[in-house]
PDB file of N, CA and C in Angstrom:
ATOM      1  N   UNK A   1       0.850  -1.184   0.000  1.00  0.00           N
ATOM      2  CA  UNK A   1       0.000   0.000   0.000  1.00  0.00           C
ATOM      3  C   UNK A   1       0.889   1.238   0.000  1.00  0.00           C
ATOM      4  N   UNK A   2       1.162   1.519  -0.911  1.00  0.00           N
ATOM      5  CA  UNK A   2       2.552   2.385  -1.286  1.00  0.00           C
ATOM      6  C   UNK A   2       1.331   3.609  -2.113  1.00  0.00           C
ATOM      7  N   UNK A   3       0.426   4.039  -2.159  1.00  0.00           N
ATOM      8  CA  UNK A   3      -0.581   5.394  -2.689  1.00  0.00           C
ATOM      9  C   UNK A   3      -0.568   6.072  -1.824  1.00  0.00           C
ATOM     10  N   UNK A   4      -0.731   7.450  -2.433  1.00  0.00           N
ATOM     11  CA  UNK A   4      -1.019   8.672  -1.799  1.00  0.00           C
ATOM     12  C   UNK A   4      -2.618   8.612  -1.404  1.00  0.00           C
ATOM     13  N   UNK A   5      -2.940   9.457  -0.500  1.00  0.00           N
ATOM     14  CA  UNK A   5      -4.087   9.492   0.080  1.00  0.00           C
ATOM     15  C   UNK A   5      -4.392  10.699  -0.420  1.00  0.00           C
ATOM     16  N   UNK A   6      -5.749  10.215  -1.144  1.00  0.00           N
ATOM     17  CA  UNK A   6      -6.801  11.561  -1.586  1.00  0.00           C
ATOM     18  C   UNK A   6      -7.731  11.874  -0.214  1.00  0.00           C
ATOM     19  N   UNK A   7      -6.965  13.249   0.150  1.00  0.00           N
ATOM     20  CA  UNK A   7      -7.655  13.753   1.285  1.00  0.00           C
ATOM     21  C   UNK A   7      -9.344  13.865   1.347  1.00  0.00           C
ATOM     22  N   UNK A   8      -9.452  14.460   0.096  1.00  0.00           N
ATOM     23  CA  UNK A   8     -11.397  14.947   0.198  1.00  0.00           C
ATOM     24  C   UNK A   8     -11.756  13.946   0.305  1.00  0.00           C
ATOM     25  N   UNK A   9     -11.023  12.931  -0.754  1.00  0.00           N
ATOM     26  CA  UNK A   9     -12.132  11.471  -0.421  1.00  0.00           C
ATOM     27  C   UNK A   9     -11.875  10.946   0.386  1.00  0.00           C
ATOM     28  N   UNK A  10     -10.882  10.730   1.042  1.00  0.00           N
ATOM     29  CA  UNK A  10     -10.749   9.726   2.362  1.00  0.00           C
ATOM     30  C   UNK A  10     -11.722  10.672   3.561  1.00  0.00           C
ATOM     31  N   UNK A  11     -11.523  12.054   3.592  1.00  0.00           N
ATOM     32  CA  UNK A  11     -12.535  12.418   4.401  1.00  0.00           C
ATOM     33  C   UNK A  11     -13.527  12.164   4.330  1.00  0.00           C
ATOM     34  N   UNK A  12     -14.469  12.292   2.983  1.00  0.00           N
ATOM     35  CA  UNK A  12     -15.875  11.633   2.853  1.00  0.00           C
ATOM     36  C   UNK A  12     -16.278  10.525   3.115  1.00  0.00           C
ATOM     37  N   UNK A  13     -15.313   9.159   2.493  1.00  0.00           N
ATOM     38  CA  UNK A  13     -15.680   8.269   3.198  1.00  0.00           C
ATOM     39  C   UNK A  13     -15.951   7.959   4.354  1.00  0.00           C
ATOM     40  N   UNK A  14     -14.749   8.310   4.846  1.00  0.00           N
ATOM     41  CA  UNK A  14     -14.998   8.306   6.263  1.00  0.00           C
ATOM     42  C   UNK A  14     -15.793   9.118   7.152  1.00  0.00           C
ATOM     43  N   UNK A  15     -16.352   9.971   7.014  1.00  0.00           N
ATOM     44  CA  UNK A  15     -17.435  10.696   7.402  1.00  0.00           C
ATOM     45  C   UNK A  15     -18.533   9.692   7.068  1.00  0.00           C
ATOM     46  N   UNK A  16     -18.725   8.830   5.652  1.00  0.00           N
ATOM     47  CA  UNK A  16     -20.308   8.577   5.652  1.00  0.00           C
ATOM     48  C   UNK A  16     -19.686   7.182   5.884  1.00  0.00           C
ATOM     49  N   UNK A  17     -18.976   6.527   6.677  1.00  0.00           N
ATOM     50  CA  UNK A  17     -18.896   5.488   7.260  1.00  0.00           C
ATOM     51  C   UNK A  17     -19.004   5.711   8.536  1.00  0.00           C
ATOM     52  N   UNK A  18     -18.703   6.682   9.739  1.00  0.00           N
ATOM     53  CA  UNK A  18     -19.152   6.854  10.562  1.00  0.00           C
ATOM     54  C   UNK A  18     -20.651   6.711  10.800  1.00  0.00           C
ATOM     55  N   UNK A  19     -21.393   7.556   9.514  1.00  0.00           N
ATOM     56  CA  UNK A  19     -22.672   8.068   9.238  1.00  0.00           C
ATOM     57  C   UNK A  19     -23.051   6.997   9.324  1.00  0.00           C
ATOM     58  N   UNK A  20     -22.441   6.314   8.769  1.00  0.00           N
ATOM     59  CA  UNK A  20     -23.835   4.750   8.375  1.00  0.00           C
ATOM     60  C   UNK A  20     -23.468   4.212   9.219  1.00  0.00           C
ATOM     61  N   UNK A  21     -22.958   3.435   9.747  1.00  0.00           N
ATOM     62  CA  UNK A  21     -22.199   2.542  11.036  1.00  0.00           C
ATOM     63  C   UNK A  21     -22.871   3.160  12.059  1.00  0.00           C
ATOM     64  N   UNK A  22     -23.268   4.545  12.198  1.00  0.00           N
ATOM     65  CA  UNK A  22     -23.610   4.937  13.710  1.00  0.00           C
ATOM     66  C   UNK A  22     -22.595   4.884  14.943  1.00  0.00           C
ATOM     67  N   UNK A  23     -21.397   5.153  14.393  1.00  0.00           N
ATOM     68  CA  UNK A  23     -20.185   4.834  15.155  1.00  0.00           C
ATOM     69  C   UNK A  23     -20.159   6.087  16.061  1.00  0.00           C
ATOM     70  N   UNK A  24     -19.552   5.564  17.354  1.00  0.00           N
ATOM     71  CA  UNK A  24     -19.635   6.649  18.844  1.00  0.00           C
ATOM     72  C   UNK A  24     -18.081   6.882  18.298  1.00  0.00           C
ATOM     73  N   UNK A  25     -17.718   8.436  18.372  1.00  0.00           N
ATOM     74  CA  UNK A  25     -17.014   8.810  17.956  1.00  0.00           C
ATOM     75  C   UNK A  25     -15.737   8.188  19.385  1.00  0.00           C
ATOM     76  N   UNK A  26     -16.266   8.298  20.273  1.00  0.00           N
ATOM     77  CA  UNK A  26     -15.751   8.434  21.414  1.00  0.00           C
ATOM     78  C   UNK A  26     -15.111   6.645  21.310  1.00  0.00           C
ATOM     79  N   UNK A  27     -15.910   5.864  21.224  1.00  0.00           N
ATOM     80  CA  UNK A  27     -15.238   4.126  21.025  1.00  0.00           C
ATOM     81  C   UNK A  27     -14.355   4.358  20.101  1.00  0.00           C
ATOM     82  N   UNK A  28     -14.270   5.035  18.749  1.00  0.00           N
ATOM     83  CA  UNK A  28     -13.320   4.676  18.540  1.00  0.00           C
ATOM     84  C   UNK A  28     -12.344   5.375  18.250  1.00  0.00           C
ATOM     85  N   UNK A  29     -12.314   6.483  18.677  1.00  0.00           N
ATOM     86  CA  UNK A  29     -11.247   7.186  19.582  1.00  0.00           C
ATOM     87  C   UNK A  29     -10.370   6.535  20.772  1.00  0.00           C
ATOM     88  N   UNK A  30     -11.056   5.613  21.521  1.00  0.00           N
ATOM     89  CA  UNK A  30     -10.487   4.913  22.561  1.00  0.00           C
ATOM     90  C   UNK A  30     -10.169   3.513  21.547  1.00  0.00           C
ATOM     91  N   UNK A  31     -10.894   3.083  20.887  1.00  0.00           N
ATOM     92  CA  UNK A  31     -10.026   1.826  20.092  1.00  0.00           C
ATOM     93  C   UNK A  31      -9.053   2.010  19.389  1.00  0.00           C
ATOM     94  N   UNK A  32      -8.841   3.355  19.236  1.00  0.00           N
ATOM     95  CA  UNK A  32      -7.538   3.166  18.285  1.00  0.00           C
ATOM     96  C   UNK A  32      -5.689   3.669  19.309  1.00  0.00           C
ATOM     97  N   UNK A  33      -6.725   4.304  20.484  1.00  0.00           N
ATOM     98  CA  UNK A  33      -5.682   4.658  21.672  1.00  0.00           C
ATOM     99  C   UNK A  33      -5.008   5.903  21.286  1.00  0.00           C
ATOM    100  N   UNK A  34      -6.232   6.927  20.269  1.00  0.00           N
ATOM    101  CA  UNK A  34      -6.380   8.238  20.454  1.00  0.00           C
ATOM    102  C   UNK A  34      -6.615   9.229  21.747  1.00  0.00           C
ATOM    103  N   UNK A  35      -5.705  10.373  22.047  1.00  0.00           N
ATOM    104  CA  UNK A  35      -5.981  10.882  23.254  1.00  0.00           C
ATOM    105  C   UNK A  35      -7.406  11.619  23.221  1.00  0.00           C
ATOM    106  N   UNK A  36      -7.919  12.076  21.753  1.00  0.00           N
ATOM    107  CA  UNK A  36      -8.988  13.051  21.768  1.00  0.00           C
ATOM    108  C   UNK A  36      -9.587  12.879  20.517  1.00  0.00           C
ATOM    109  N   UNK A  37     -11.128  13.106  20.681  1.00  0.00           N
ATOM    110  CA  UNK A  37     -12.162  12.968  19.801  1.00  0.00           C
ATOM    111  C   UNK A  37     -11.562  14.138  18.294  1.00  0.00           C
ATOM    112  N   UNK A  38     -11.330  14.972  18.582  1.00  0.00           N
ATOM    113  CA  UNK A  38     -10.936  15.971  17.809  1.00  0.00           C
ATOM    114  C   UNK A  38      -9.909  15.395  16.408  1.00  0.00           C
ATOM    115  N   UNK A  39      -9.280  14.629  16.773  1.00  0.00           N
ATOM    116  CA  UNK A  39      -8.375  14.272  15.555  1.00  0.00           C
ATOM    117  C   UNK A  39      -9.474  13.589  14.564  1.00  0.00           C
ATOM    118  N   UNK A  40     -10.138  12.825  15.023  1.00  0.00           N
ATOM    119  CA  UNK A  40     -11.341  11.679  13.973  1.00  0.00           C
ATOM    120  C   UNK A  40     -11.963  12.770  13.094  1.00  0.00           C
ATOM    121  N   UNK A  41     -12.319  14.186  13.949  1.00  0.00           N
ATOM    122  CA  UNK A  41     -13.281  14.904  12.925  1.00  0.00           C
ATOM    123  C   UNK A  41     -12.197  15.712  11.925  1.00  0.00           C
ATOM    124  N   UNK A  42     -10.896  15.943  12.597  1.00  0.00           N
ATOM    125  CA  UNK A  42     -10.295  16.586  11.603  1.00  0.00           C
ATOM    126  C   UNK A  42      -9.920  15.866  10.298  1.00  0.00           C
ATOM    127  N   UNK A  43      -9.814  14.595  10.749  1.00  0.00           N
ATOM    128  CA  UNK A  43      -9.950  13.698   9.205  1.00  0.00           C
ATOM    129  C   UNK A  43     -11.060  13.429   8.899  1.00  0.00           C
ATOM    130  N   UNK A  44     -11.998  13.641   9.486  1.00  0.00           N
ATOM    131  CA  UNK A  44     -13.528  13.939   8.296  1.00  0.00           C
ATOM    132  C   UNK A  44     -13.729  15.429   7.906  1.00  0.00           C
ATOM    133  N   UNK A  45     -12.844  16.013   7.987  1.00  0.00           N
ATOM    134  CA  UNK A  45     -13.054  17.505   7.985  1.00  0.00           C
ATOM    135  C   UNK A  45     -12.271  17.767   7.293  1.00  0.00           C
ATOM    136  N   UNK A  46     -11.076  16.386   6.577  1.00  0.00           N
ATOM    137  CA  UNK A  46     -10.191  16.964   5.573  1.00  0.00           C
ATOM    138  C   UNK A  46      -9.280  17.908   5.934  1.00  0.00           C
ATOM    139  N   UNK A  47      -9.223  18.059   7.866  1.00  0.00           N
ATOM    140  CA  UNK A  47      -8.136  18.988   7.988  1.00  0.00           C
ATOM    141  C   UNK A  47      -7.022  18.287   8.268  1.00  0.00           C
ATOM    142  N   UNK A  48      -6.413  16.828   8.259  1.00  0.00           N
ATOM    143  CA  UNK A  48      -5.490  16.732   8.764  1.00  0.00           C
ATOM    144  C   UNK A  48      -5.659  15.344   7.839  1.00  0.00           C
ATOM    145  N   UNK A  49      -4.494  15.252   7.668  1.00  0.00           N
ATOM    146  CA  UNK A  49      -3.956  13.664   6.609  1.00  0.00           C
ATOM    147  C   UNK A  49      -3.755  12.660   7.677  1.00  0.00           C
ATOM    148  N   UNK A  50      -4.160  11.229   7.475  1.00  0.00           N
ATOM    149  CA  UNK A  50      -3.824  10.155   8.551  1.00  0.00           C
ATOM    150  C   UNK A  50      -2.739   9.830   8.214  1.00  0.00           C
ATOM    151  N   UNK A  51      -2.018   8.402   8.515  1.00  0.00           N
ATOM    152  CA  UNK A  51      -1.051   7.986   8.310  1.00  0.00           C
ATOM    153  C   UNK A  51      -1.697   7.015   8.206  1.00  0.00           C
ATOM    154  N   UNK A  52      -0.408   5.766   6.971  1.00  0.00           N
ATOM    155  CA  UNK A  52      -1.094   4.743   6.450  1.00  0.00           C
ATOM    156  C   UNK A  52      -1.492   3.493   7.279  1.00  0.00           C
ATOM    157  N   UNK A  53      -0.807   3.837   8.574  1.00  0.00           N
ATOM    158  CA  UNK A  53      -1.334   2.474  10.077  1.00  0.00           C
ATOM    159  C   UNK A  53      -2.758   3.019  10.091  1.00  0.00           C
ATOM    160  N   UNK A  54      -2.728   4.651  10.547  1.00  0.00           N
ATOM    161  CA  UNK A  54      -4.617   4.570  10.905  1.00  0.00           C
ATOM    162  C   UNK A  54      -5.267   4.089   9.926  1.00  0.00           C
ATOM    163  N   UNK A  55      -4.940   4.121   8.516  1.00  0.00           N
ATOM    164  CA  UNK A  55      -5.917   4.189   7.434  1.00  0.00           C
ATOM    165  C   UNK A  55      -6.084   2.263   7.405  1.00  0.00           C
ATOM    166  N   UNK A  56      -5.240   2.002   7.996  1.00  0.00           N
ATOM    167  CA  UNK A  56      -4.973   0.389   8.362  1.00  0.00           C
ATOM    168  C   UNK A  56      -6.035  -0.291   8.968  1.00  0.00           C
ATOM    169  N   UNK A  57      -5.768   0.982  10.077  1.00  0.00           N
ATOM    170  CA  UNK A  57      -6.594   0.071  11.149  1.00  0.00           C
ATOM    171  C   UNK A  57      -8.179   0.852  11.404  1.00  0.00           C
ATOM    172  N   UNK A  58      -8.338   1.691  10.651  1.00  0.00           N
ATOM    173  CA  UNK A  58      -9.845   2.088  10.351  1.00  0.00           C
ATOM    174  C   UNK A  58     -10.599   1.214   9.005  1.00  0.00           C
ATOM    175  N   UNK A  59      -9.534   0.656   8.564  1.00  0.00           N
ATOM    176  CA  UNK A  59     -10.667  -0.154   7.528  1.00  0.00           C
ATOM    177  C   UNK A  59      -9.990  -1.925   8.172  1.00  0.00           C
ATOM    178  N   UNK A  60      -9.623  -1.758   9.040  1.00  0.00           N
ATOM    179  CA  UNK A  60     -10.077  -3.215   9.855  1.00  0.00           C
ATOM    180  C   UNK A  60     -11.029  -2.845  10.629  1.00  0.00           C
ATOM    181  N   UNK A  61     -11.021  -1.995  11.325  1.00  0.00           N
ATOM    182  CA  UNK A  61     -12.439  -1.606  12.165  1.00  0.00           C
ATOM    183  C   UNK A  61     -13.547  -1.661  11.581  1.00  0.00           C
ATOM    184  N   UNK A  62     -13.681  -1.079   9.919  1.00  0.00           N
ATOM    185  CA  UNK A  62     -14.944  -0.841   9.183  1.00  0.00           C
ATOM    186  C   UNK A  62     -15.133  -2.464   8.121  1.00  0.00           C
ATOM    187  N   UNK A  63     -13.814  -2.928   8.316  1.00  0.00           N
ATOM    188  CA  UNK A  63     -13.375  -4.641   7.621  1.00  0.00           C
ATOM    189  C   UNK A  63     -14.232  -3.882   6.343  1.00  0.00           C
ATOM    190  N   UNK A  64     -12.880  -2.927   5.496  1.00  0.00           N
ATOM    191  CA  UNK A  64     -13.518  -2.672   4.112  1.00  0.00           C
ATOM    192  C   UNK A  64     -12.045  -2.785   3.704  1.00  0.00           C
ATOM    193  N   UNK A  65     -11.622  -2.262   2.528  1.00  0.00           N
ATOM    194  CA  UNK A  65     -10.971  -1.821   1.544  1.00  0.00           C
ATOM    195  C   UNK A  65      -9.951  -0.805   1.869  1.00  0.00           C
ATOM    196  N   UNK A  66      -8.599  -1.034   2.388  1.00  0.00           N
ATOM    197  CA  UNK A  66      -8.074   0.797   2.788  1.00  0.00           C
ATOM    198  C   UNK A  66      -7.655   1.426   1.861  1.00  0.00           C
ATOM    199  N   UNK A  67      -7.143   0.256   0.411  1.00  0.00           N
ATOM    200  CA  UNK A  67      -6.890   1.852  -0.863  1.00  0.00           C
ATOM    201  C   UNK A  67      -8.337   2.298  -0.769  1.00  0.00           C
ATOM    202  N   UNK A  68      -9.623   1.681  -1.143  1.00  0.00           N
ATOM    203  CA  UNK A  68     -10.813   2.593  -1.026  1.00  0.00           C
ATOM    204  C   UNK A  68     -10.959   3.637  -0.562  1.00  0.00           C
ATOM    205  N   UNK A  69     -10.517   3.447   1.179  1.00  0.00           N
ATOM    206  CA  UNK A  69     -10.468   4.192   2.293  1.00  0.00           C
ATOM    207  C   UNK A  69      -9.534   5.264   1.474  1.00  0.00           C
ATOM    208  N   UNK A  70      -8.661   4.752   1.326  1.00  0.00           N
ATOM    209  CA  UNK A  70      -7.724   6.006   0.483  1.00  0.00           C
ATOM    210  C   UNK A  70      -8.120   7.550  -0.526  1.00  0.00           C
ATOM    211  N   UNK A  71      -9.405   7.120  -0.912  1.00  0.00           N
ATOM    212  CA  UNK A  71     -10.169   7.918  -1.631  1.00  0.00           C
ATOM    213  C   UNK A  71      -9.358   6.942  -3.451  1.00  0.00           C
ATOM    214  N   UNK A  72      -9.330   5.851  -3.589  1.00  0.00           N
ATOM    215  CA  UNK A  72      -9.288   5.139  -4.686  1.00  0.00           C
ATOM    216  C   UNK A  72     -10.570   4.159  -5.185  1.00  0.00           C
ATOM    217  N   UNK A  73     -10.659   4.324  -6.366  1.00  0.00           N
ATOM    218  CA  UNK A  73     -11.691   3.712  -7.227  1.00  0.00           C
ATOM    219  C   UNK A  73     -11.566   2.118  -7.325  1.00  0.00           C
ATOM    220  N   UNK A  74     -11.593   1.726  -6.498  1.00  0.00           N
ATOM    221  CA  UNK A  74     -11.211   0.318  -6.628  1.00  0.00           C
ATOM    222  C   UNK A  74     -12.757  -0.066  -5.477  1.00  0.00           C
ATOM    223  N   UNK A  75     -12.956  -1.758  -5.269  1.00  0.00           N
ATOM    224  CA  UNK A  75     -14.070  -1.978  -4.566  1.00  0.00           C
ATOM    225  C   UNK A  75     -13.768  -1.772  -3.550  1.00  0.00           C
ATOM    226  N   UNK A  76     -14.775  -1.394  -2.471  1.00  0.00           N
ATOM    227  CA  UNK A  76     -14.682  -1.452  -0.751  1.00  0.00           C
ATOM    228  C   UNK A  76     -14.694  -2.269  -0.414  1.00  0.00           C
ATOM    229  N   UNK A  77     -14.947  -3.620  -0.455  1.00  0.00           N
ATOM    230  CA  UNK A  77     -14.929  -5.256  -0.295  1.00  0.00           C
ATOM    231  C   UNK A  77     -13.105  -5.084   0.388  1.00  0.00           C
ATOM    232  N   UNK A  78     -13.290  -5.757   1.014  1.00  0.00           N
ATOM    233  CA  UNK A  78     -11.826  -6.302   1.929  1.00  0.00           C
ATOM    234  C   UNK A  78     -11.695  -7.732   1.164  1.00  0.00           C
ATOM    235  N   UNK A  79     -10.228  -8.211   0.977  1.00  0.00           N
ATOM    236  CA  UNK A  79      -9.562  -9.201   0.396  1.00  0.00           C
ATOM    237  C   UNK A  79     -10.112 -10.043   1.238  1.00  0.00           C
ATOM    238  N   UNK A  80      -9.840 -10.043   2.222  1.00  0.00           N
ATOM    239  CA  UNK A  80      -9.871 -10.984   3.541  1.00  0.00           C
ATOM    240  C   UNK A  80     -11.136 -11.429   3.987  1.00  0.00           C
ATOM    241  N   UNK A  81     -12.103 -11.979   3.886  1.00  0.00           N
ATOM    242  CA  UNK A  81     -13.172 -12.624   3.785  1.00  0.00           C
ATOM    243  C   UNK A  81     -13.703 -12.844   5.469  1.00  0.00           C
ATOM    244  N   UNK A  82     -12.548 -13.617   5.920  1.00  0.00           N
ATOM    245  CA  UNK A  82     -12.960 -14.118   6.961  1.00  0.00           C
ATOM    246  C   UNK A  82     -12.410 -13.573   8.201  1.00  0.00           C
ATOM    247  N   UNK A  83     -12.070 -12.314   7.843  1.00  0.00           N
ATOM    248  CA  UNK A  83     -11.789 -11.611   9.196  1.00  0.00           C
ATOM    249  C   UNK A  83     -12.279 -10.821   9.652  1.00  0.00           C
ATOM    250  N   UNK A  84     -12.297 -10.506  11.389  1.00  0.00           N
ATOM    251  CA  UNK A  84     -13.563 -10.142  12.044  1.00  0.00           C
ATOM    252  C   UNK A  84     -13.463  -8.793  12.097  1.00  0.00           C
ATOM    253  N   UNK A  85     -14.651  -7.822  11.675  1.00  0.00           N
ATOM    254  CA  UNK A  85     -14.123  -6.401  11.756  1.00  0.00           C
ATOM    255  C   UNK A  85     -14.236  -6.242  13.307  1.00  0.00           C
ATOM    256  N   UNK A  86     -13.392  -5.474  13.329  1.00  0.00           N
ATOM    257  CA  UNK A  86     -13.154  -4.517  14.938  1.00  0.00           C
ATOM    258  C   UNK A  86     -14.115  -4.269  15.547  1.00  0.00           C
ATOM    259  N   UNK A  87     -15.064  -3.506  15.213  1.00  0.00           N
ATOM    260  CA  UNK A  87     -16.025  -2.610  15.093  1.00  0.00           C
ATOM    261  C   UNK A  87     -17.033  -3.899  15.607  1.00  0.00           C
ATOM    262  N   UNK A  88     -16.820  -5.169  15.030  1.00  0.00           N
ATOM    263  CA  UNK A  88     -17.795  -6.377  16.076  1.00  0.00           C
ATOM    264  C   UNK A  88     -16.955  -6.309  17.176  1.00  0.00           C
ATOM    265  N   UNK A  89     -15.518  -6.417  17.801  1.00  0.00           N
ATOM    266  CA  UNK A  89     -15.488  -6.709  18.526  1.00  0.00           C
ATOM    267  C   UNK A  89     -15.326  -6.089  19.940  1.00  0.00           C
ATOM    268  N   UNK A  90     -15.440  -4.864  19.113  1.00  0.00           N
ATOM    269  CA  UNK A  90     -15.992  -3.290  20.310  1.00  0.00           C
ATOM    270  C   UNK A  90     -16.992  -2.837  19.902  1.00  0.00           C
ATOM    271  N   UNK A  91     -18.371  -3.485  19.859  1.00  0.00           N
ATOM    272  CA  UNK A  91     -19.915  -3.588  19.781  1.00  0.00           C
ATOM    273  C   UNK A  91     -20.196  -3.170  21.342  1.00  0.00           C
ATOM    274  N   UNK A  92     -19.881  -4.095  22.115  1.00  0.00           N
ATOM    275  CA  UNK A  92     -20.744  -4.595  23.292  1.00  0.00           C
ATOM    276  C   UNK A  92     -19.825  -4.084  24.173  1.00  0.00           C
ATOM    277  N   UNK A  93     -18.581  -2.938  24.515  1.00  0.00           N
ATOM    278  CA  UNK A  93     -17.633  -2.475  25.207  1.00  0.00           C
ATOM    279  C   UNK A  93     -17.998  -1.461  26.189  1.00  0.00           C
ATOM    280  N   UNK A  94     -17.430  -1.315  27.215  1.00  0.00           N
ATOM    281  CA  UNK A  94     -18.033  -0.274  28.050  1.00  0.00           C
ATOM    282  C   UNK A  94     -16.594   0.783  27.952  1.00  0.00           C
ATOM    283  N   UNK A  95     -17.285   2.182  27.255  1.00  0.00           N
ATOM    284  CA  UNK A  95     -15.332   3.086  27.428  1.00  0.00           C
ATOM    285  C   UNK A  95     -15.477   3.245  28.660  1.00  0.00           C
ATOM    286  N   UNK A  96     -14.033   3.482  28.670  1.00  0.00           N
ATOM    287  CA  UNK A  96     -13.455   3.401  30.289  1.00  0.00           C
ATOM    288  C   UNK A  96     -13.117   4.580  30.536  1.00  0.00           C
ATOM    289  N   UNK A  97     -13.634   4.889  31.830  1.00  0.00           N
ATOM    290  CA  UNK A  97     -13.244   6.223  32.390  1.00  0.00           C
ATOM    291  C   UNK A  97     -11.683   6.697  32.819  1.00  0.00           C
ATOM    292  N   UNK A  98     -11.687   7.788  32.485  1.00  0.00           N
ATOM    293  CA  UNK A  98      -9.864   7.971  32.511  1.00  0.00           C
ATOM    294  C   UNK A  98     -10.022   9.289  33.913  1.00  0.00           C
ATOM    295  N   UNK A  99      -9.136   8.864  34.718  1.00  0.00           N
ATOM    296  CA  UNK A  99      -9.149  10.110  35.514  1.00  0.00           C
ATOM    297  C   UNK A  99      -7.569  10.392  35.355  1.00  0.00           C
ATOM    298  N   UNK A 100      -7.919  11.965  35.615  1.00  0.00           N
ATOM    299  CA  UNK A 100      -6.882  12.552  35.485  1.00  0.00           C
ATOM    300  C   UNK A 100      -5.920  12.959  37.195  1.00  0.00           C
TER     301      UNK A 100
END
């Protein structure tokens, strides 16, 4: 996975994969072992470029496609058939309170 990332589109997607998923911004902010909600919207907001691990591990979470994710014309279908997206297996999670 050696492509450049098309910002607008990787933001969109990922904005209307949140959208549709109904994803708590806040889970997966804590699943990815983000300190703050704020970075997720700035990459749906197209203000800030990911790096190619998040773009990794947001389309194992969404178990799609990450050139897709990339903002590339190729299918959203994941190669990998039989692997479990993330996103099942922080369904049923309680976030954990952080004190400071």
């Amino acid at each position: 996975m050696n492509e450049k990332i098309i910002l607008e589109k990787f933001a969109e997607r990922l904005f209307n994969l949140v959208k549709e998923h109904n994803t708590d911004i806040n889970l997966l902010t804590q699943a990815m072992g983000l300190k703050s909600t704020s970075t997720i919207y700035r990459y749906m907001n197209a203000e800030m470029s990911p790096k190619l691990t998040t773009v990794k591990y947001l389309a194992e979470f969404y178990n799609i496609n990450p050139v897709w994710l990339m903002g590339y014309d190729v299918p959203i279908e994941r190669e990998l058939k039989n692997a479990i997206p993330l996103n099942e297996l922080y369904k049923n999670t309680v976030p954990l309170l952080r004190y400071s």
